[in-house]
C-alpha atoms as a PDB file:
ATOM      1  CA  UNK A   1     -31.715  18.327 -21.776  1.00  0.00           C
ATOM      2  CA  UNK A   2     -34.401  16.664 -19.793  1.00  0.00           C
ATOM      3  CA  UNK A   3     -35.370  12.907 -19.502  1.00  0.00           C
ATOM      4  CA  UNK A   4     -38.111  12.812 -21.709  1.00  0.00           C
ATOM      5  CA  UNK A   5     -36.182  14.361 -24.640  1.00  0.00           C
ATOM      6  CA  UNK A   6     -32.675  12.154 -24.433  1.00  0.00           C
ATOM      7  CA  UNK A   7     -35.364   8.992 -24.248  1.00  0.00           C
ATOM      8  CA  UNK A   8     -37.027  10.538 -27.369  1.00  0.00           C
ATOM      9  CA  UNK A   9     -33.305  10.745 -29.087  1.00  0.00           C
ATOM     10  CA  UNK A  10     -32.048   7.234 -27.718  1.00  0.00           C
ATOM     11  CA  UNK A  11     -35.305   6.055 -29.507  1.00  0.00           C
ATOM     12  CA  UNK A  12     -34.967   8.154 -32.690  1.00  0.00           C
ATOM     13  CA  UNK A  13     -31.186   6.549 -32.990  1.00  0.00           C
ATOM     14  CA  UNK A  14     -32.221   3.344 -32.243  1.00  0.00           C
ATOM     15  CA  UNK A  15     -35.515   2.624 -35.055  1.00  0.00           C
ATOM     16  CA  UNK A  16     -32.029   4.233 -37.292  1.00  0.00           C
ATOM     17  CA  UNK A  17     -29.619   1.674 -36.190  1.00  0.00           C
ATOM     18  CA  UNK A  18     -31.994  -1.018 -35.768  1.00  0.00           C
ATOM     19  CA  UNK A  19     -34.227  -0.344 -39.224  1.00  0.00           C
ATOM     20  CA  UNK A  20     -37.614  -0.851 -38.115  1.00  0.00           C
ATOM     21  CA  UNK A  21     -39.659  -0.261 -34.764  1.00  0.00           C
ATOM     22  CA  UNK A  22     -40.305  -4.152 -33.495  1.00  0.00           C
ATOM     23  CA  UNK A  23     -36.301  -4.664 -32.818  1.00  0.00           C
ATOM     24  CA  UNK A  24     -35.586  -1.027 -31.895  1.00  0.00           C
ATOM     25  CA  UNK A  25     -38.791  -1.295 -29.086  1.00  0.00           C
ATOM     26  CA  UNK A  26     -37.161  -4.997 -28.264  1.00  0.00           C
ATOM     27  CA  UNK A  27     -33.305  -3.252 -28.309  1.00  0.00           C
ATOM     28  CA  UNK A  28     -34.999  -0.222 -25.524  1.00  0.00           C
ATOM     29  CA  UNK A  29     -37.158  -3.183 -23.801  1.00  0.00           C
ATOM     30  CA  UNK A  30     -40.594  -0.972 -24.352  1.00  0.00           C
ATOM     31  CA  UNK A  31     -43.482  -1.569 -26.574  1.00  0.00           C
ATOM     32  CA  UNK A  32     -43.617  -0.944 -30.043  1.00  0.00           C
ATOM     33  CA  UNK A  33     -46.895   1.517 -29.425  1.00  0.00           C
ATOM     34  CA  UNK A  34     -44.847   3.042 -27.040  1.00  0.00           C
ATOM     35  CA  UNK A  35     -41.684   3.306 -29.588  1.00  0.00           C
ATOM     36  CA  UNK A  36     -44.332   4.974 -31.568  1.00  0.00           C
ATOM     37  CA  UNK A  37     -45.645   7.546 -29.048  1.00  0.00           C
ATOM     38  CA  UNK A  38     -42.132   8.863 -28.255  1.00  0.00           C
ATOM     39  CA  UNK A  39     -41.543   9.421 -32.365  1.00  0.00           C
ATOM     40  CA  UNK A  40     -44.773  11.367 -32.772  1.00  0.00           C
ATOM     41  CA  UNK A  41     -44.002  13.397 -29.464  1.00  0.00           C
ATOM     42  CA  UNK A  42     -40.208  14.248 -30.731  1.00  0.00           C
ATOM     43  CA  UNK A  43     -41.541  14.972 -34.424  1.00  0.00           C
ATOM     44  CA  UNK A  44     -44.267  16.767 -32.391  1.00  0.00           C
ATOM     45  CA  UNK A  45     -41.382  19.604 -30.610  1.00  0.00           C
ATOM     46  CA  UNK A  46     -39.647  19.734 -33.782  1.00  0.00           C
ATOM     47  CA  UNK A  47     -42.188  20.424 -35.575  1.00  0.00           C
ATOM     48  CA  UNK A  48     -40.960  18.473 -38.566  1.00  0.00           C
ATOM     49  CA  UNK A  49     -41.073  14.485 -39.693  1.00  0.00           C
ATOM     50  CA  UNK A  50     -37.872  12.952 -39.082  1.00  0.00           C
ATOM     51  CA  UNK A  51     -39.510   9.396 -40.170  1.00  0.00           C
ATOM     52  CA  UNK A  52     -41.361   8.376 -43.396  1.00  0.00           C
ATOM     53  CA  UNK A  53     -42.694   4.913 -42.110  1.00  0.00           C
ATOM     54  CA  UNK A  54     -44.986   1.981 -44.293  1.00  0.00           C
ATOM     55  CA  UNK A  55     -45.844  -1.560 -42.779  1.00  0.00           C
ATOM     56  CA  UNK A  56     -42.371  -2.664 -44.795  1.00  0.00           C
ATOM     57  CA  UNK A  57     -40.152   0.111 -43.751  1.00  0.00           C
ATOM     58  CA  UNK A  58     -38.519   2.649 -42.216  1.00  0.00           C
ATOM     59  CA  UNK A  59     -36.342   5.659 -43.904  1.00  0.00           C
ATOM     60  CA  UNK A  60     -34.958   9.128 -42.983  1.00  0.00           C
ATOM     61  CA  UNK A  61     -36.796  12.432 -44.131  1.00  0.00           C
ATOM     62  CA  UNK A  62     -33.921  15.034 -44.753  1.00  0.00           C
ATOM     63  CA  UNK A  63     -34.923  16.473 -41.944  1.00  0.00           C
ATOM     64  CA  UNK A  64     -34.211  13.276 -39.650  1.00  0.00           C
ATOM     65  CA  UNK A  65     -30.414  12.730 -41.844  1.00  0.00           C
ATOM     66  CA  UNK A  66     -29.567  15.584 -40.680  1.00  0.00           C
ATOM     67  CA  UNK A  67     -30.776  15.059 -36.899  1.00  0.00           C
ATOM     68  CA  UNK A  68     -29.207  12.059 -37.272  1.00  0.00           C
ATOM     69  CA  UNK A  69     -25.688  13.370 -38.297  1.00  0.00           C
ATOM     70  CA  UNK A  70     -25.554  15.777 -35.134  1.00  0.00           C
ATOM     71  CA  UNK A  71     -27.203  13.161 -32.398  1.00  0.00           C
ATOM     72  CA  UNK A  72     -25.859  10.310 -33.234  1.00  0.00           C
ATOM     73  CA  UNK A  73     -22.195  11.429 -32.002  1.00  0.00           C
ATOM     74  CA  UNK A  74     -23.577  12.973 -29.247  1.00  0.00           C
ATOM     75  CA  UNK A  75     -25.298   9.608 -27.933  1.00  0.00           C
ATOM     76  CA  UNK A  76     -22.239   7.945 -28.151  1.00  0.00           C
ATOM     77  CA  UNK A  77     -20.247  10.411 -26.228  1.00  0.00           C
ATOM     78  CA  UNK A  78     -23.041  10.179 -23.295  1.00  0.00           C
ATOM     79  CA  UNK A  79     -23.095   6.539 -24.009  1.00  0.00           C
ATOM     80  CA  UNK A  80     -19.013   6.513 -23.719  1.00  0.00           C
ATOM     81  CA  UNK A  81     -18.962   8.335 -20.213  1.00  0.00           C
ATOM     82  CA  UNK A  82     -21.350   6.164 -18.697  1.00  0.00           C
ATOM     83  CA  UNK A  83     -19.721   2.775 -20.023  1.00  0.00           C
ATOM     84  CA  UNK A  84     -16.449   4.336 -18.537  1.00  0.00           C
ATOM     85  CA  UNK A  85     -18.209   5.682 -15.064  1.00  0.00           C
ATOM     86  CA  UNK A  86     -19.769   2.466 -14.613  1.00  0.00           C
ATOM     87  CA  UNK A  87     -16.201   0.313 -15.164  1.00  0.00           C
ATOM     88  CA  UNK A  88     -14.551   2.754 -12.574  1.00  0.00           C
ATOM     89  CA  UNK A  89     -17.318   1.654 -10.202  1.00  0.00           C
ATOM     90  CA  UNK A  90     -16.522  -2.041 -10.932  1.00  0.00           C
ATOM     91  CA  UNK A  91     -12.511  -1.900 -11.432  1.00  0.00           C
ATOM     92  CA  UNK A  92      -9.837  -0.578  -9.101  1.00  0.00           C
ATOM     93  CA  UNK A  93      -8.376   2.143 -11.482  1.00  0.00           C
ATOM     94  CA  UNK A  94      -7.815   6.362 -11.187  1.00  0.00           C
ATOM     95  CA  UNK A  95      -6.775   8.930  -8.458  1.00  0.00           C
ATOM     96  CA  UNK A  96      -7.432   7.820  -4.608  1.00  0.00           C
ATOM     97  CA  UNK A  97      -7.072  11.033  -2.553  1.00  0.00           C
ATOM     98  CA  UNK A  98      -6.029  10.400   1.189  1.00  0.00           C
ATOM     99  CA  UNK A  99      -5.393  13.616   3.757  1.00  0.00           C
ATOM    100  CA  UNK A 100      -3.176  12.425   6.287  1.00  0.00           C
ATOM    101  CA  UNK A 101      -2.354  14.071   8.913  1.00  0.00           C
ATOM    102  CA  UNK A 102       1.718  14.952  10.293  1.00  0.00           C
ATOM    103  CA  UNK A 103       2.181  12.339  13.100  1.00  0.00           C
ATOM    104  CA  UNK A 104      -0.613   9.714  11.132  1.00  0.00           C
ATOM    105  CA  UNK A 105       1.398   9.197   7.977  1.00  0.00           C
ATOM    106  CA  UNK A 106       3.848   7.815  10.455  1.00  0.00           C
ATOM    107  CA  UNK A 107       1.600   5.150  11.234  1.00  0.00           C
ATOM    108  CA  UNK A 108       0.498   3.399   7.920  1.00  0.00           C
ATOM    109  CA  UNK A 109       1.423  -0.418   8.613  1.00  0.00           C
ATOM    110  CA  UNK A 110       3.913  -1.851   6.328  1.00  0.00           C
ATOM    111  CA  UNK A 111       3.603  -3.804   3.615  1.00  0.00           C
ATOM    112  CA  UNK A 112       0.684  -1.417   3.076  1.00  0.00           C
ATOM    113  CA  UNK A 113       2.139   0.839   0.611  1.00  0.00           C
ATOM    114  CA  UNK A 114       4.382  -0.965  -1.661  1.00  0.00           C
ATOM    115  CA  UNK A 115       2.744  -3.931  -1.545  1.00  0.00           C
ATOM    116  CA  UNK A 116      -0.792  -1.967  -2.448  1.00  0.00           C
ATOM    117  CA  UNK A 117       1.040  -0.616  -5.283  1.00  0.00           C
ATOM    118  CA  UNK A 118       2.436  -3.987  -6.831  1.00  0.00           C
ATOM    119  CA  UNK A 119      -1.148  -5.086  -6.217  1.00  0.00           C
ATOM    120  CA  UNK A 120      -3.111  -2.238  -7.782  1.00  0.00           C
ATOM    121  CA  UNK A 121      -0.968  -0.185 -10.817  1.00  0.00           C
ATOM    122  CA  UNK A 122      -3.580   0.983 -11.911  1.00  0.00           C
ATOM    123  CA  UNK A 123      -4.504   3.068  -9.066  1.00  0.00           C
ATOM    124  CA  UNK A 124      -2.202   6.558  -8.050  1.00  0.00           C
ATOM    125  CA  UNK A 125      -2.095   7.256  -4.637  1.00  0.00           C
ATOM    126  CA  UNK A 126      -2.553  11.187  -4.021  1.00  0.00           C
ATOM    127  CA  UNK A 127      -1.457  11.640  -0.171  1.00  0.00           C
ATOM    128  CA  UNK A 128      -1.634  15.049   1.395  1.00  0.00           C
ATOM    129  CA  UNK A 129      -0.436  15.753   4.427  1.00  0.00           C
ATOM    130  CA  UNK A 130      -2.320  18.077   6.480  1.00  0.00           C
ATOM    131  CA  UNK A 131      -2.632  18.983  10.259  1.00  0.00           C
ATOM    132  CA  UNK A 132      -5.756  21.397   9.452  1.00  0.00           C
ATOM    133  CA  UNK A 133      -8.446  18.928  10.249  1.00  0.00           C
ATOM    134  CA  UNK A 134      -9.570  19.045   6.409  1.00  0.00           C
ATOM    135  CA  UNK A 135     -13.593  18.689   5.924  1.00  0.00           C
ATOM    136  CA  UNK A 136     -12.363  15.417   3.456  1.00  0.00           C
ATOM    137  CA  UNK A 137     -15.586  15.563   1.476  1.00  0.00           C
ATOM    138  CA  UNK A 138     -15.127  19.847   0.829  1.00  0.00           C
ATOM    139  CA  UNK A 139     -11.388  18.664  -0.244  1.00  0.00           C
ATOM    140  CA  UNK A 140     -12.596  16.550  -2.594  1.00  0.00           C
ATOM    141  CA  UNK A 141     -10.339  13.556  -0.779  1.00  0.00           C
ATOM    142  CA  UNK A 142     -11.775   9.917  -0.738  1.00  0.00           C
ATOM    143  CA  UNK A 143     -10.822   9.102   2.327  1.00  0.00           C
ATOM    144  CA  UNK A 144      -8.822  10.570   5.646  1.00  0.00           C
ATOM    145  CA  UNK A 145      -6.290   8.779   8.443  1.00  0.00           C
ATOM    146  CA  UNK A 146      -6.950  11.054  11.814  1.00  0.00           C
ATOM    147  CA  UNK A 147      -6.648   9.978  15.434  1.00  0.00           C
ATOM    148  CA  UNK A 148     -10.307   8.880  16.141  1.00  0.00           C
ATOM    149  CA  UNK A 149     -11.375  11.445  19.426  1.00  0.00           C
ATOM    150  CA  UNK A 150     -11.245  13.934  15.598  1.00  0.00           C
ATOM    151  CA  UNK A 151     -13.235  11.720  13.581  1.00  0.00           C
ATOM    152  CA  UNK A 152     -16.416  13.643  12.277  1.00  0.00           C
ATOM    153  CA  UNK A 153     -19.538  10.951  13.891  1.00  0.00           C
ATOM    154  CA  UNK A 154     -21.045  11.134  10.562  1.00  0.00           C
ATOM    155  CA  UNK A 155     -17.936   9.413   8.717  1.00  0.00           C
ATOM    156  CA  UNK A 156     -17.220   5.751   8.831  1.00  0.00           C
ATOM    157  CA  UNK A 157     -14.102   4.732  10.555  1.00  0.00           C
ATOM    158  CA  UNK A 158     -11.644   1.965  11.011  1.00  0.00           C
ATOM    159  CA  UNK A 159      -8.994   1.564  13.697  1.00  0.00           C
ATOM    160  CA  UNK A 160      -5.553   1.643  11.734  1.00  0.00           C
ATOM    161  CA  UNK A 161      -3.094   1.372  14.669  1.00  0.00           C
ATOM    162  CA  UNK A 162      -3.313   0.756  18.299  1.00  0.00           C
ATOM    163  CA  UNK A 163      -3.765   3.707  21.379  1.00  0.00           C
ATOM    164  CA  UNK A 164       0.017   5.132  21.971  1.00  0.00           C
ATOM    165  CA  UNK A 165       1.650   7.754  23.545  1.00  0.00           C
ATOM    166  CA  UNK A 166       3.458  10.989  23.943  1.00  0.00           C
ATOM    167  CA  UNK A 167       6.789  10.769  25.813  1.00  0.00           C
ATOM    168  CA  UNK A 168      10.263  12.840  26.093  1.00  0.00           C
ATOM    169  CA  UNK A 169      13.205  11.076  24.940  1.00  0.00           C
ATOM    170  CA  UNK A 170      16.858  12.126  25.112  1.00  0.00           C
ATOM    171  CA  UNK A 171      20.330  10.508  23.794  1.00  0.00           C
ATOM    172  CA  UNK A 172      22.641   9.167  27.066  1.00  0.00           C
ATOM    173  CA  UNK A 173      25.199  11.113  26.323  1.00  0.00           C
ATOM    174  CA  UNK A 174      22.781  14.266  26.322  1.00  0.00           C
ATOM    175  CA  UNK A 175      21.068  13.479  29.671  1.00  0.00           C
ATOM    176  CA  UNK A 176      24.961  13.093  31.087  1.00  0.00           C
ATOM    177  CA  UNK A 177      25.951  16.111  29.510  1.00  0.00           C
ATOM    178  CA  UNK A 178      23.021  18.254  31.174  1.00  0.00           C
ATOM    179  CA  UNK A 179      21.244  16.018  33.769  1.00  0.00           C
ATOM    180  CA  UNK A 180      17.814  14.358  33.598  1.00  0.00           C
ATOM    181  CA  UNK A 181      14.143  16.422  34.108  1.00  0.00           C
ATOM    182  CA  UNK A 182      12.042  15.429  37.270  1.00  0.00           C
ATOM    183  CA  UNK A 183       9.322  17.231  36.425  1.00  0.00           C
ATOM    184  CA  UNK A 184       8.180  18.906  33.078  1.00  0.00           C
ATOM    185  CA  UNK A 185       8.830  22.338  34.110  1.00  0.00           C
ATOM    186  CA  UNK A 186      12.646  21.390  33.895  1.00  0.00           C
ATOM    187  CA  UNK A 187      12.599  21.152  30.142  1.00  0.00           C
ATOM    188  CA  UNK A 188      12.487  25.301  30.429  1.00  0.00           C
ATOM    189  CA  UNK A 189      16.241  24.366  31.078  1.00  0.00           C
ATOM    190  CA  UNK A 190      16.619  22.167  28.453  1.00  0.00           C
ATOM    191  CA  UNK A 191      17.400  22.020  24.761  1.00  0.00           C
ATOM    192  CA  UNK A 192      13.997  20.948  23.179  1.00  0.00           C
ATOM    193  CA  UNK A 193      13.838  19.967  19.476  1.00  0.00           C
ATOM    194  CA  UNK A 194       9.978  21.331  18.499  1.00  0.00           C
ATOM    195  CA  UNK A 195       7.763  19.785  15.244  1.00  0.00           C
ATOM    196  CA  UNK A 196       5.959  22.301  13.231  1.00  0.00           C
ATOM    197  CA  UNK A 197       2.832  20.779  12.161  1.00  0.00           C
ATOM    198  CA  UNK A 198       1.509  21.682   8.137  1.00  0.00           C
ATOM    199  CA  UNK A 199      -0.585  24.178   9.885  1.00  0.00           C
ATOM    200  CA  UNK A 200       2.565  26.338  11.002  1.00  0.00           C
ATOM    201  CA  UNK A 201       1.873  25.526  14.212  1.00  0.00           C
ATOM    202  CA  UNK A 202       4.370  24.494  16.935  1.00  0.00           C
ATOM    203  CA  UNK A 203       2.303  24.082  20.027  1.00  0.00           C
ATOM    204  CA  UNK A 204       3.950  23.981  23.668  1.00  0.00           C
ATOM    205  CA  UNK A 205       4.559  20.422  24.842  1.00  0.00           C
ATOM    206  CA  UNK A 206       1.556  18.691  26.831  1.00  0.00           C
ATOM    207  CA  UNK A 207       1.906  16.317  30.028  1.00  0.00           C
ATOM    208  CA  UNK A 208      -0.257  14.174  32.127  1.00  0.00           C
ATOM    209  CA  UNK A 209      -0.175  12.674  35.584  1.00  0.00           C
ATOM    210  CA  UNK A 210      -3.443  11.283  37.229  1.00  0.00           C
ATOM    211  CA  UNK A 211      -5.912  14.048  36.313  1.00  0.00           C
ATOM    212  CA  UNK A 212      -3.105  16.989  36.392  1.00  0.00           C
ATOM    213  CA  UNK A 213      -2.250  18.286  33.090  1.00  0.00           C
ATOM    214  CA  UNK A 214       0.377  20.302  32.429  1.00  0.00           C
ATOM    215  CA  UNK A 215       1.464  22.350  29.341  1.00  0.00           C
ATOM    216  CA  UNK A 216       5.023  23.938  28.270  1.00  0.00           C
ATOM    217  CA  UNK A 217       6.458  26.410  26.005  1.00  0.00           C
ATOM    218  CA  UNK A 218       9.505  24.705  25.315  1.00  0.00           C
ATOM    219  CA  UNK A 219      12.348  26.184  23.678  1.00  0.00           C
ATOM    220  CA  UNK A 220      15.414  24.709  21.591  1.00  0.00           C
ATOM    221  CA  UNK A 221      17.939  25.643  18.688  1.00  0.00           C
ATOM    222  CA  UNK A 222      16.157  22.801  16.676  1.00  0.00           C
ATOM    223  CA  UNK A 223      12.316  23.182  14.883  1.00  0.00           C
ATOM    224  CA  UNK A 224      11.374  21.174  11.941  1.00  0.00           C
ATOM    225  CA  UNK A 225       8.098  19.495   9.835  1.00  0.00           C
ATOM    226  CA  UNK A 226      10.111  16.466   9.864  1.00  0.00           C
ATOM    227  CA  UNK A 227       9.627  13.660  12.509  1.00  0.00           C
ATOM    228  CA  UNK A 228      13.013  11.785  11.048  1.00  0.00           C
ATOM    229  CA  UNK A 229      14.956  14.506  11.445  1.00  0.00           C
ATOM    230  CA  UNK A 230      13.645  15.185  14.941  1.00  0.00           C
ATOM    231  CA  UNK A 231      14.475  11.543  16.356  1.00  0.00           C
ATOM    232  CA  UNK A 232      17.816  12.025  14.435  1.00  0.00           C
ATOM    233  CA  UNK A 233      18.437  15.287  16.029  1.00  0.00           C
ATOM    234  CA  UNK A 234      17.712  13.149  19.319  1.00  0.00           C
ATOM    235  CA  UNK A 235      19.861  10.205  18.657  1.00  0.00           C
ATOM    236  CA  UNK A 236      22.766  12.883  17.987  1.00  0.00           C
ATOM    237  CA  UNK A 237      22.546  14.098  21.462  1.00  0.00           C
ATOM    238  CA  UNK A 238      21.029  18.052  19.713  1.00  0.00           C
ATOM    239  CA  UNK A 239      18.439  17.923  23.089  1.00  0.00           C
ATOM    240  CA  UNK A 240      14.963  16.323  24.021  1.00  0.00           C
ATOM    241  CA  UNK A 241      12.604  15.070  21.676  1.00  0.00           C
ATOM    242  CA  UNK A 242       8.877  14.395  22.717  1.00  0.00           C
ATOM    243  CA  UNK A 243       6.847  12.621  19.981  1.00  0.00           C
ATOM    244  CA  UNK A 244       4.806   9.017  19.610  1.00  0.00           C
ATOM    245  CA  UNK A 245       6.450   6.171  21.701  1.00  0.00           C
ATOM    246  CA  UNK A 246       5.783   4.198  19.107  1.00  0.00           C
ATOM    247  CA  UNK A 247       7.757   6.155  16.383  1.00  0.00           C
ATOM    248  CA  UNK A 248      10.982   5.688  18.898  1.00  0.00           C
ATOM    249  CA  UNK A 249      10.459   2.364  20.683  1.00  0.00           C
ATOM    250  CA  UNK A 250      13.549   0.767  18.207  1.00  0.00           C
ATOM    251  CA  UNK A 251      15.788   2.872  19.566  1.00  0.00           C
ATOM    252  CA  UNK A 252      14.535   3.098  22.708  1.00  0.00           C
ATOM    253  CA  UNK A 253      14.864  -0.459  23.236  1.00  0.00           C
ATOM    254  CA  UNK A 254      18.697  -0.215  22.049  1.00  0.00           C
ATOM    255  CA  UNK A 255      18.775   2.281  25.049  1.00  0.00           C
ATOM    256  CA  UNK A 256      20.301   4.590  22.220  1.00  0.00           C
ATOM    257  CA  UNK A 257      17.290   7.013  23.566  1.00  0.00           C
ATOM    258  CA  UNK A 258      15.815   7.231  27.219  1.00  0.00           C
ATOM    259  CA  UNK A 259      12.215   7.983  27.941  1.00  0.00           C
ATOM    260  CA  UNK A 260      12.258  10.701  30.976  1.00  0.00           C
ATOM    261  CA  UNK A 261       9.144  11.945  32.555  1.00  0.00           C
ATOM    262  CA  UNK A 262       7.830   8.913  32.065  1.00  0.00           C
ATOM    263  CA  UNK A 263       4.756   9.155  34.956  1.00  0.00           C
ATOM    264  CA  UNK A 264       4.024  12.504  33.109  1.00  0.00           C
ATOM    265  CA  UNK A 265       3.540  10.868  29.830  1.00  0.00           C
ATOM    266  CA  UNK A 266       0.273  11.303  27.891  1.00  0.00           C
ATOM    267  CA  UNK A 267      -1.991   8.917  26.545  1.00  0.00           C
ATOM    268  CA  UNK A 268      -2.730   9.452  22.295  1.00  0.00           C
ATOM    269  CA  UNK A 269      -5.427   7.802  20.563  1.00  0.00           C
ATOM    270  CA  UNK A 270      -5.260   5.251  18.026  1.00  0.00           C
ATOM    271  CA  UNK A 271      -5.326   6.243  14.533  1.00  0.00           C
ATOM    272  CA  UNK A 272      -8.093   5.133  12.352  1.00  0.00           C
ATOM    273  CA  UNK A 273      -9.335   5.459   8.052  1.00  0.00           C
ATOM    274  CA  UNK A 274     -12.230   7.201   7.845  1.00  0.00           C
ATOM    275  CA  UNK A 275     -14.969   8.326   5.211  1.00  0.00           C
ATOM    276  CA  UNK A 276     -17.741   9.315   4.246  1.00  0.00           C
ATOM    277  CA  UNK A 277     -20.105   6.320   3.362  1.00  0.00           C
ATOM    278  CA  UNK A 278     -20.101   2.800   2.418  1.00  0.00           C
ATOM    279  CA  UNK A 279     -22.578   3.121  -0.467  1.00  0.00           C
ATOM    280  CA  UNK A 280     -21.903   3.065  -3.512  1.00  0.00           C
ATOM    281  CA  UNK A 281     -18.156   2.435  -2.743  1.00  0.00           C
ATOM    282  CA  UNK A 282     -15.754   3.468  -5.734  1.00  0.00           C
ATOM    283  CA  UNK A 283     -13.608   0.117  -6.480  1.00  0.00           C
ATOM    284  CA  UNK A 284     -10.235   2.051  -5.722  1.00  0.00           C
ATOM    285  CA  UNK A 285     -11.129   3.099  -2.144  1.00  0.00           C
ATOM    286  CA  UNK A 286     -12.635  -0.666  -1.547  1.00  0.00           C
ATOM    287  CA  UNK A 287      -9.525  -2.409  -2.103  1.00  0.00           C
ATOM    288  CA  UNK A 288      -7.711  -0.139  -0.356  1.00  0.00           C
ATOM    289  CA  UNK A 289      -9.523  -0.730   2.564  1.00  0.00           C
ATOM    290  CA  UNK A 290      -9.485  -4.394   2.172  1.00  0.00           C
ATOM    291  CA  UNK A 291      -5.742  -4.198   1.866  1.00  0.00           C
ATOM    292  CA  UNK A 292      -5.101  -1.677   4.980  1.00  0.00           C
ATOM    293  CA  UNK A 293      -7.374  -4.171   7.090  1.00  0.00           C
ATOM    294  CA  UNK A 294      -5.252  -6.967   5.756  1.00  0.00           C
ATOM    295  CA  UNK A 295      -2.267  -5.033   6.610  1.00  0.00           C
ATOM    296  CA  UNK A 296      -3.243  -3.903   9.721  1.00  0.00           C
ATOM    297  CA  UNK A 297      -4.031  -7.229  10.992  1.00  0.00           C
ATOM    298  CA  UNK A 298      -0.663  -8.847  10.046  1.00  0.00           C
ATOM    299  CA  UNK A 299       1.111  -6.145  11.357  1.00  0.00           C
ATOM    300  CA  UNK A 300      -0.514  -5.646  14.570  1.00  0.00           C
ATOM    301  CA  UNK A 301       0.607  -4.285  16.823  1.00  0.00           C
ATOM    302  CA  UNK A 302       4.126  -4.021  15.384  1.00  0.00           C
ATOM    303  CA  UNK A 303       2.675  -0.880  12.605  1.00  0.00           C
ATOM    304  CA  UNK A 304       6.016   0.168  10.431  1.00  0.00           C
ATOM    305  CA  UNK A 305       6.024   3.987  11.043  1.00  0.00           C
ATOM    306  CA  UNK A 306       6.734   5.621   7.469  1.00  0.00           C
ATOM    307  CA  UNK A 307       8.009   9.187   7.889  1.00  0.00           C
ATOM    308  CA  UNK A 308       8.847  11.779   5.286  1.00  0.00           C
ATOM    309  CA  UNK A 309      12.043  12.114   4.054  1.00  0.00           C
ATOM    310  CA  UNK A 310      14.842  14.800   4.143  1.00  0.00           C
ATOM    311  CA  UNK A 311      17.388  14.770   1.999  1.00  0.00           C
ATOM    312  CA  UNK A 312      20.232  13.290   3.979  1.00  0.00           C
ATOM    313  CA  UNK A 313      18.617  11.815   6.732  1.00  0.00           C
ATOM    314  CA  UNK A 314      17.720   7.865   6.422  1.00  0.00           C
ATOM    315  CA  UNK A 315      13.929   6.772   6.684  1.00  0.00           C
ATOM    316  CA  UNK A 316      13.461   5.036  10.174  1.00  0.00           C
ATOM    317  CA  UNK A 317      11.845   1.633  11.222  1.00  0.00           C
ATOM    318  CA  UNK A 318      10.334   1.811  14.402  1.00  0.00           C
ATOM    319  CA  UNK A 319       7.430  -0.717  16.117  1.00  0.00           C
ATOM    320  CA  UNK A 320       4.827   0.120  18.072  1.00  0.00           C
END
């Protein structure tokens, strides 16, 4: 249906509704003449009179009754969706869609999640995690948390956690059961517990000193999607773990794990929200933002590291 023709029909309904053209033309804010001309144009493509109008009144040909019966319904449907469009724009309510990425959803600051929730019921959180650098607007996601060197420049970001990085931790009793690396081609000697990102990927472990960069196919008995169950598997004395600092600094500072390779360690960029434009904001992904800067501030720069969790194994608490 084209423009003309629904503002023909919204006219047509409203001379019905309103019983004569002054207070339907006042109802559509247009002139009565105007009223007029769209009647005599719709009439006009039907090629029938849908109106018998005097100076007194206004009534329904058979011809307009049974327009009437069929638009009518239809006009409030259309009339329905855009009332209930228009309140989603204006009230924090539906699906928010977030893509998250393996080591990211790790870094959402607490109270950010349950105390969003308590805050917002109306609003369902949909979080996928996802190492495959999603296009978020193909995915149909509202917004994105990615470290921000792989934020797309045409997206609008926000810093959610501070610059961290990689390092290789093992237990005490693991480094005095097998020694401690001096330099990362050691861990070829070593039992390494590996993450598999969403992707399927488990890529070889990557270290920096100065400007030399060094990569290394690890091996290890232990590979998992699961960054509890590697710090667990860690903590246990299973081998070396190499993941966020920030993600093990608790236990770290309980010397119940001890950074090694520590000059070799490699910086990893801060994480940060990002998406796709600030107009025409939906309400749900406004709060949200309002309530992850909120977070973020109190928090900073102790973030509460959320993980996944396996069956078994105990969510962690680390600062970072």
């Amino acid at each position: 249906m084209r423009g003309t023709e629904f503002s023909e029909l919204t006219a047509f309904v409203a001379i019905t509704e309103r019983g004569n053209f002054s207070k339907a033309a006042a109802t559509l804010g247009i002139s009565t003449s105007t009223l007029s001309q769209k009647i005599r144009t719709l009439e006009e493509r039907l090629g029938v009179r849908l109106l018998n109008r005097t100076t007194r009144s206004v009534a329904l040909t058979e011809a307009g009754e049974r327009l009437l019966q069929q638009v009518h319904p239809a006009l409030d449907e259309l009339g329905n969706a855009i009332e209930s469009i228009t309140a989603s724009r204006d009230t924090p309510a539906g699906i928010l869609r977030l893509s998250i990425g393996s080591l990211a959803v790790g870094m959402v600051p607490d109270p950010l999640l349950p105390g969003f929730r308590a805050a917002y019921p109306d609003i369902t959180l949909d979080i996928v995690v996802d190492d495959s650098m999603i296009d978020i607007v193909d995915g149909h996601f509202d917004a994105g948390i990615r470290i921000g060197t792989r934020i797309e420049r045409d997206m609008i970001a926000m810093r959610v956690s501070p610059d961290s990085r990689l390092i290789a931790v093992a237990s005490p009793g693991y480094l005095a059961a097998h020694g401690k690396p001096d330099e990362p081609q050691d861990l070829r000697d070593h039992n390494c517990i590996r993450f598999r990102q969403t992707t399927g990927a488990v890529h070889p472990w990557e270290f920096e000193r100065g400007g030399e960069k060094v990569e290394i196919a690890v091996e290890g008995s232990l590979i998992t999607n699961n960054l509890d169950l590697v710090v667990h598997a860690a903590l246990d004395g299973t081998g070396v773990a190499y993941m966020l600092e920030g993600y093990m600094k608790a236990d770290i500072a309980a010397g119940k794990l001890i950074p090694i390779l520590e000059d070799w360690s490699r910086p990893y960029a801060g994480y940060h929200l990002f998406y796709p434009s600030r107009r025409q904001m939906p309400a749900k992904l406004k709060v949200f933002i309002d309530h992850l800067r909120s977070a973020t501030r109190q928090a900073a720069p102790r973030p509460r590291l959320v993980a996944p969790v396996v069956t078994g194994v105990k969510p962690r608490t680390a600062v970072a």
